[in-house]
C-alpha atoms as a PDB file:
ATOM      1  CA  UNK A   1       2.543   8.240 -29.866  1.00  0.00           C
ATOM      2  CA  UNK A   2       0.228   5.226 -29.186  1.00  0.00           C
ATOM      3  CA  UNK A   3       1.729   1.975 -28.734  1.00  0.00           C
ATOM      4  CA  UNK A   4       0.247  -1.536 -28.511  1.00  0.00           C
ATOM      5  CA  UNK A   5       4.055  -3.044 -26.694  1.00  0.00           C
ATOM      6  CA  UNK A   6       4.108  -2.435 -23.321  1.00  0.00           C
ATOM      7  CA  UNK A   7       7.209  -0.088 -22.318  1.00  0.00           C
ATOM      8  CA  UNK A   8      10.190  -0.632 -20.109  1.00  0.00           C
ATOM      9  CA  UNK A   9      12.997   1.502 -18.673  1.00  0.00           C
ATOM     10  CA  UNK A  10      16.297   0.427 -19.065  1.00  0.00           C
ATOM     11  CA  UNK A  11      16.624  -1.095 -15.787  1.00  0.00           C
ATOM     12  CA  UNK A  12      13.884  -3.040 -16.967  1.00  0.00           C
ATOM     13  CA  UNK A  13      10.795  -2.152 -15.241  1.00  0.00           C
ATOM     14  CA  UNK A  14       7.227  -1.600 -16.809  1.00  0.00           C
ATOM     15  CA  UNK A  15       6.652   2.148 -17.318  1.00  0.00           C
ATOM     16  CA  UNK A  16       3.025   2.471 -15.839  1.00  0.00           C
ATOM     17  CA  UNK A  17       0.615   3.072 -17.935  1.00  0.00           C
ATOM     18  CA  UNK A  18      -0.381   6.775 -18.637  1.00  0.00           C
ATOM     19  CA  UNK A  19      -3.418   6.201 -20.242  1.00  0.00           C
ATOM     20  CA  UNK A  20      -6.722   4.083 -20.314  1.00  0.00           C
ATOM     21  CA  UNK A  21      -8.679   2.255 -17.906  1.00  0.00           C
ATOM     22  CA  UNK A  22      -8.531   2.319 -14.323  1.00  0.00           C
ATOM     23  CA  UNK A  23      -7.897  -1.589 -13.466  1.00  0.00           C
ATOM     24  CA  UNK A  24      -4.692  -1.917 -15.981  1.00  0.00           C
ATOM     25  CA  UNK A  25      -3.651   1.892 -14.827  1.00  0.00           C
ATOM     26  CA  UNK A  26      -3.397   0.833 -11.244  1.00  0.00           C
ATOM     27  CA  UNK A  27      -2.173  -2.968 -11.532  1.00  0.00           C
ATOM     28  CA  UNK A  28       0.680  -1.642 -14.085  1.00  0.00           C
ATOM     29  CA  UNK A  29       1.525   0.869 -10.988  1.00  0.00           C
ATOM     30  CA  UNK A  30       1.459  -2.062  -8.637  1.00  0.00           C
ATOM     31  CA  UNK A  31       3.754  -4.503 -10.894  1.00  0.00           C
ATOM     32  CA  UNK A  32       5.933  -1.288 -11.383  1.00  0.00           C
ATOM     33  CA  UNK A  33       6.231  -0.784  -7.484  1.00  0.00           C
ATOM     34  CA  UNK A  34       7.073  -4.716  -7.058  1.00  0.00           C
ATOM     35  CA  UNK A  35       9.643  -4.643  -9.926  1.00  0.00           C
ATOM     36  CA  UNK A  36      11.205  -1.750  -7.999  1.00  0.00           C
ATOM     37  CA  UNK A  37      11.302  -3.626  -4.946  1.00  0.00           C
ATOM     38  CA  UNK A  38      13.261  -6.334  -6.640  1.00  0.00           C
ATOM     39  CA  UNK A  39      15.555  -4.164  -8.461  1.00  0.00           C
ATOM     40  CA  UNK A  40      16.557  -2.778  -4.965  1.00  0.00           C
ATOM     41  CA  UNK A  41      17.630  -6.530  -3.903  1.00  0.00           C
ATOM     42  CA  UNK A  42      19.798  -7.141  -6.943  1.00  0.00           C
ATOM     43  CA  UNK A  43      23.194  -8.320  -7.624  1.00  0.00           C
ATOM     44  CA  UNK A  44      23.698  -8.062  -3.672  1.00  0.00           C
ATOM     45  CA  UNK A  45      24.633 -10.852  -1.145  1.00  0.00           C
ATOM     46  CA  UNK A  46      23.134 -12.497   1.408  1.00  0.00           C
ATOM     47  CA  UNK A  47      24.731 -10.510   3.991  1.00  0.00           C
ATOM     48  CA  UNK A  48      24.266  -7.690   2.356  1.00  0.00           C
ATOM     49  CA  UNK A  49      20.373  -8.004   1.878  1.00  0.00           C
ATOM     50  CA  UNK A  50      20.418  -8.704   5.846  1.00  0.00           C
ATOM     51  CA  UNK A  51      22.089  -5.295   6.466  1.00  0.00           C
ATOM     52  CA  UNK A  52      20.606  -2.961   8.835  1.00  0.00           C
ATOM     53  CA  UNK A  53      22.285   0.203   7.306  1.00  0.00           C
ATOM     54  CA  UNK A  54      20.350   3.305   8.662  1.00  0.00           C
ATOM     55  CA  UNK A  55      20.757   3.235  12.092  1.00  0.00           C
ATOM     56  CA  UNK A  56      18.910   2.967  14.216  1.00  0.00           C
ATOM     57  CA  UNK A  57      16.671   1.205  12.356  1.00  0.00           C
ATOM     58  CA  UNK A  58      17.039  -2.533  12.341  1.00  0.00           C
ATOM     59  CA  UNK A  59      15.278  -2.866   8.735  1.00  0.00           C
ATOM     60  CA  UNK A  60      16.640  -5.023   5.554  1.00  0.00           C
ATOM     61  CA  UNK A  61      16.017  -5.332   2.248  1.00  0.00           C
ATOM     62  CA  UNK A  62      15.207  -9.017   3.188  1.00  0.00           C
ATOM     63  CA  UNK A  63      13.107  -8.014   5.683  1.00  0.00           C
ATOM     64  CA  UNK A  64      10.897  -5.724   3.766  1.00  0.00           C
ATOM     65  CA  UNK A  65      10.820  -8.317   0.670  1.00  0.00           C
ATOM     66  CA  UNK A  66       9.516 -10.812   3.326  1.00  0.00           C
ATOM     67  CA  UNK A  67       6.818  -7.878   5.527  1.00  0.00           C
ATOM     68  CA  UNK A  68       5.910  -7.185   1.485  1.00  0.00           C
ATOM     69  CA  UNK A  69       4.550 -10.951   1.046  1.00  0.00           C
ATOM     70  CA  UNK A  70       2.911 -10.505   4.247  1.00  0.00           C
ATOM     71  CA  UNK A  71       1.099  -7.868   3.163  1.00  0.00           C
ATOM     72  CA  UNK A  72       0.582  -8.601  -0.610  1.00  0.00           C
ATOM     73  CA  UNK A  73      -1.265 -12.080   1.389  1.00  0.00           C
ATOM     74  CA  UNK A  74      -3.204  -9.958   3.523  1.00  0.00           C
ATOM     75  CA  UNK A  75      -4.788  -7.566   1.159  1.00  0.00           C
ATOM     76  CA  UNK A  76      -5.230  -9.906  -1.805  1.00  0.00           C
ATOM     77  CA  UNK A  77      -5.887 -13.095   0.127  1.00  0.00           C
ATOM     78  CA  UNK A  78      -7.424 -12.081   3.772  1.00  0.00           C
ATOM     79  CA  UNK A  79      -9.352  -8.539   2.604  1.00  0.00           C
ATOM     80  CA  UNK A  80     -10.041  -8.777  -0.928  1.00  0.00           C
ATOM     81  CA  UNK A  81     -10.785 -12.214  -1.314  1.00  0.00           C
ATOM     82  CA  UNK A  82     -12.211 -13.604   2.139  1.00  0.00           C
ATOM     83  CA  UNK A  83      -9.875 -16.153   2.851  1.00  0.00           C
ATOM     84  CA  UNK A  84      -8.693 -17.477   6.252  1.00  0.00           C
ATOM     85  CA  UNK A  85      -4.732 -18.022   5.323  1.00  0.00           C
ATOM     86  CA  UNK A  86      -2.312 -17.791   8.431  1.00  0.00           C
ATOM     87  CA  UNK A  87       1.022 -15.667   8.112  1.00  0.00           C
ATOM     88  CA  UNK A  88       3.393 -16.365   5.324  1.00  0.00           C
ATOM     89  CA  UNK A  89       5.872 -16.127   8.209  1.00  0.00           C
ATOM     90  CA  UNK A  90       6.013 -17.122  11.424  1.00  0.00           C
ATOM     91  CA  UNK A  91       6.945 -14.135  12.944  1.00  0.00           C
ATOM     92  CA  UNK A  92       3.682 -12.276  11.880  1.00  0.00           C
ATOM     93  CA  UNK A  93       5.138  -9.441   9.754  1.00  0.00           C
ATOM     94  CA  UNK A  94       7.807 -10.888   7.913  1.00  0.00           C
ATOM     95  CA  UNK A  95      10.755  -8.471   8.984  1.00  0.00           C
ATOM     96  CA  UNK A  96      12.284 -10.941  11.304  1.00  0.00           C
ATOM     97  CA  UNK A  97      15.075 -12.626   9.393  1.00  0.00           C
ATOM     98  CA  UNK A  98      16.082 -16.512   9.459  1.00  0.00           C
ATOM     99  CA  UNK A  99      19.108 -17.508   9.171  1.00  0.00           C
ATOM    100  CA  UNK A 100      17.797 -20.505   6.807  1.00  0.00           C
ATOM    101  CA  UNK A 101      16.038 -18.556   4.573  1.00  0.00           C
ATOM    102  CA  UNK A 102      17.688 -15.980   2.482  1.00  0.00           C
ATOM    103  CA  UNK A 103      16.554 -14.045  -0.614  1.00  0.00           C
ATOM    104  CA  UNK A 104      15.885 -16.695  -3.141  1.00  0.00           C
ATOM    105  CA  UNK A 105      13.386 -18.369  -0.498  1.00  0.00           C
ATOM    106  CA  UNK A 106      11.816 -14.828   0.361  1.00  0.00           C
ATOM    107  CA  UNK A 107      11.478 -13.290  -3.379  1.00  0.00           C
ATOM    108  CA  UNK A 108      10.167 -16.828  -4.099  1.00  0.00           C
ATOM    109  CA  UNK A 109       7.691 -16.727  -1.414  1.00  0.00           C
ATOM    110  CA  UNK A 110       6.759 -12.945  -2.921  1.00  0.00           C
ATOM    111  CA  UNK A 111       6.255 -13.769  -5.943  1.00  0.00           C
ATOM    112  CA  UNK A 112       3.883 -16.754  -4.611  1.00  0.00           C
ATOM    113  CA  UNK A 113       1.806 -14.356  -2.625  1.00  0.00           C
ATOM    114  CA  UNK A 114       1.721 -12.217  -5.953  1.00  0.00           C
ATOM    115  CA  UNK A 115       0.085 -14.661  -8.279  1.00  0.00           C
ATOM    116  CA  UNK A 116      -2.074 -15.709  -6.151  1.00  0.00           C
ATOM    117  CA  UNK A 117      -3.375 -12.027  -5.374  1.00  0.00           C
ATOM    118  CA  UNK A 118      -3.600 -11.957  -8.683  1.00  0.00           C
ATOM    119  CA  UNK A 119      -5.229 -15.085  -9.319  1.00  0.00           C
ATOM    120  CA  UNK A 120      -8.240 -14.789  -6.762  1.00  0.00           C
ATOM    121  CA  UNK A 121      -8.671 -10.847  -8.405  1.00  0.00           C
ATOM    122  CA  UNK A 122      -8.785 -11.509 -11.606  1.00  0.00           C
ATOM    123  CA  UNK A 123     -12.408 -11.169 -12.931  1.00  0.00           C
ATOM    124  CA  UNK A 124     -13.308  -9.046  -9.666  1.00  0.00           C
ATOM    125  CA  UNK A 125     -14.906  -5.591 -10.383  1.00  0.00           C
ATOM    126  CA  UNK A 126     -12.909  -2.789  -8.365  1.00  0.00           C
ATOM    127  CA  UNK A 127     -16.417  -2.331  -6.606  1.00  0.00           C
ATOM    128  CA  UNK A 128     -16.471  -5.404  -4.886  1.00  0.00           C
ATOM    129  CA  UNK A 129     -15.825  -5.415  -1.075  1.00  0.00           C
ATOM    130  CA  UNK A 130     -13.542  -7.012   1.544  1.00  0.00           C
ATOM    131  CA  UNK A 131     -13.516  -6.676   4.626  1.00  0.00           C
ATOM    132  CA  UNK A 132     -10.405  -6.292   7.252  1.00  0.00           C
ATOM    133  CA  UNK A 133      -9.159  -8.641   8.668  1.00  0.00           C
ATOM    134  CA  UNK A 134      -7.295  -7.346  12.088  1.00  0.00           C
ATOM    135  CA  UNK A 135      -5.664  -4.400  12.710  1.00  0.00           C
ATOM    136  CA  UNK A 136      -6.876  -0.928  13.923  1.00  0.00           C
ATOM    137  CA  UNK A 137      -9.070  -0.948  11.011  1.00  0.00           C
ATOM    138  CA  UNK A 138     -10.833  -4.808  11.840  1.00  0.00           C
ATOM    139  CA  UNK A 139     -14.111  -5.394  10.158  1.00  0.00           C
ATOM    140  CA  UNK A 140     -14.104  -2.670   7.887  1.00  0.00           C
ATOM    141  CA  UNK A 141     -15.558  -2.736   4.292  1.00  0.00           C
ATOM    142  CA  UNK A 142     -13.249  -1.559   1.657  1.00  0.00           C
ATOM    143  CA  UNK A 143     -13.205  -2.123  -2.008  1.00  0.00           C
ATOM    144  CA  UNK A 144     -10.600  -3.637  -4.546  1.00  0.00           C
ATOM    145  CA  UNK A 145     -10.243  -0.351  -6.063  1.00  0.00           C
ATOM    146  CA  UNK A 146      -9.074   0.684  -2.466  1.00  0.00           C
ATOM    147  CA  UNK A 147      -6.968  -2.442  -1.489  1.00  0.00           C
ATOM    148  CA  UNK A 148      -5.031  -1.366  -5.133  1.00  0.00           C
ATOM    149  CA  UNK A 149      -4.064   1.668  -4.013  1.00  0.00           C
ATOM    150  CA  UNK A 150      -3.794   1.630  -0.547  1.00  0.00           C
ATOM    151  CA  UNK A 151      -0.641  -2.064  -2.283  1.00  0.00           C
ATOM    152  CA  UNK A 152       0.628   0.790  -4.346  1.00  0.00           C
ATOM    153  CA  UNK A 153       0.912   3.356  -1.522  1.00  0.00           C
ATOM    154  CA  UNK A 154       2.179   0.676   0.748  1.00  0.00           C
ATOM    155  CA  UNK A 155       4.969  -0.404  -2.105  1.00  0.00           C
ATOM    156  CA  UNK A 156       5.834   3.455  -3.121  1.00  0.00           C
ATOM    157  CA  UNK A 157       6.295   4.065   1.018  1.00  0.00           C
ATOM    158  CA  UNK A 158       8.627   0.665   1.540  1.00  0.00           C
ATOM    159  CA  UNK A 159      10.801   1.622  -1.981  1.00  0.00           C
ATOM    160  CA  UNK A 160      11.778   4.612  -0.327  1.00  0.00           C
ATOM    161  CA  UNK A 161      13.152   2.374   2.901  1.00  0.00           C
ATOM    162  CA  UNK A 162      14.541   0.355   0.059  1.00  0.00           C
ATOM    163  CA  UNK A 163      16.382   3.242  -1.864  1.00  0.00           C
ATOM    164  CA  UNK A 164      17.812   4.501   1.480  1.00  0.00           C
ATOM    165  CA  UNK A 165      18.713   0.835   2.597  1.00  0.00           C
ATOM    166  CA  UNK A 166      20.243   0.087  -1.049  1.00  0.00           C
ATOM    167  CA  UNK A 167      22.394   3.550  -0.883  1.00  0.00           C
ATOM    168  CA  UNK A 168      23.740   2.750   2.438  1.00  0.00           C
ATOM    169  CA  UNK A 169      25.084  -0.627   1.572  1.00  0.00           C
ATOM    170  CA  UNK A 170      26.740  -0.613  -2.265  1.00  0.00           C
ATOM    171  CA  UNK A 171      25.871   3.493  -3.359  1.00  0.00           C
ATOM    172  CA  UNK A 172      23.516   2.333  -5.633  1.00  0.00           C
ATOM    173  CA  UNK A 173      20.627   5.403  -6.326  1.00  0.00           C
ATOM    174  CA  UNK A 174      18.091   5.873  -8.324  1.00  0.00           C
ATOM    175  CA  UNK A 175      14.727   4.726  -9.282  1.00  0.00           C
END
């Protein structure tokens, strides 16, 4: 059964698509990832979202919203599009938490490093090359089709930290 009206779960996220082209197969896999992410933040507190709750481990839910617009600026922004843009954070990665800024400011901040990932792709071919930025992998050529999966990867890896973060504070499982 074909349909035309993109489909949702019941928790609301897009269902990826199944079928079709490559480009709207892996950005509906990205904006299924992010909605996941967000989903794992909901209806909880700000102390909650700042809990560290598998020990050892000192990492949040905020923390991985905030090292997820860190990233989502460095592949989009840095590799994919060129640009010389300095941290979204101060801290570098975006896991340290501030006591100022809670989860409205870093979901807001997300979904700013989001559109304008989105924004600056838009009209590129999956071909076209970046190049890192820093890292162990500085200076390397990679393509958009590559930076798309390697966001999906990096979302599907940091929803599992999320799942086991989310379970740890309220019980909450699933998807």
């Amino acid at each position: 059964m074909a349909t035309d009206t993109p489909l949702t779960l019941p928790d609301g996220r897009p269902v990826p698509l199944m079928t079709g082209a490559e480009r709207p197969m892996l950005e509906s896999w990205l904006a299924f990832h992010r909605a996941t992410l967000e989903l794992k933040c909901a209806e909880l507190d700000d102390a909650q979202v700042r809990t560290a709750s598998a020990e050892p481990s000192s990492l949040t839910l905020l923390g991985l919203v905030q090292h997820l617009a860190e990233v989502e600026r460095n592949w989009f922004q840095r590799v994919a599009a060129g640009l010389d843009v300095p941290p979204v954070y101060e801290k570098g990665n975006g896991y340290a938490l501030d006591p100022e800024h809670g989860l409205d400011h870093a979901l807001a901040a997300w979904k700013r490093e989001i559109a304008r990932g989105e924004e600056l792709c838009a009209g590129r071919s999956l071909d076209d090359l970046g190049r890192t930025a820093d890292g162990p992998m500085a200076g390397l050529e990679v393509s958009l089709r590559w930076v798309y999966v390697h966001m999906i990867e990096e979302y599907a890896r940091h929803n599992g930290h999320a799942d086991i973060l989310r379970e740890r504070i309220d019980g909450v499982t699933g998807a």
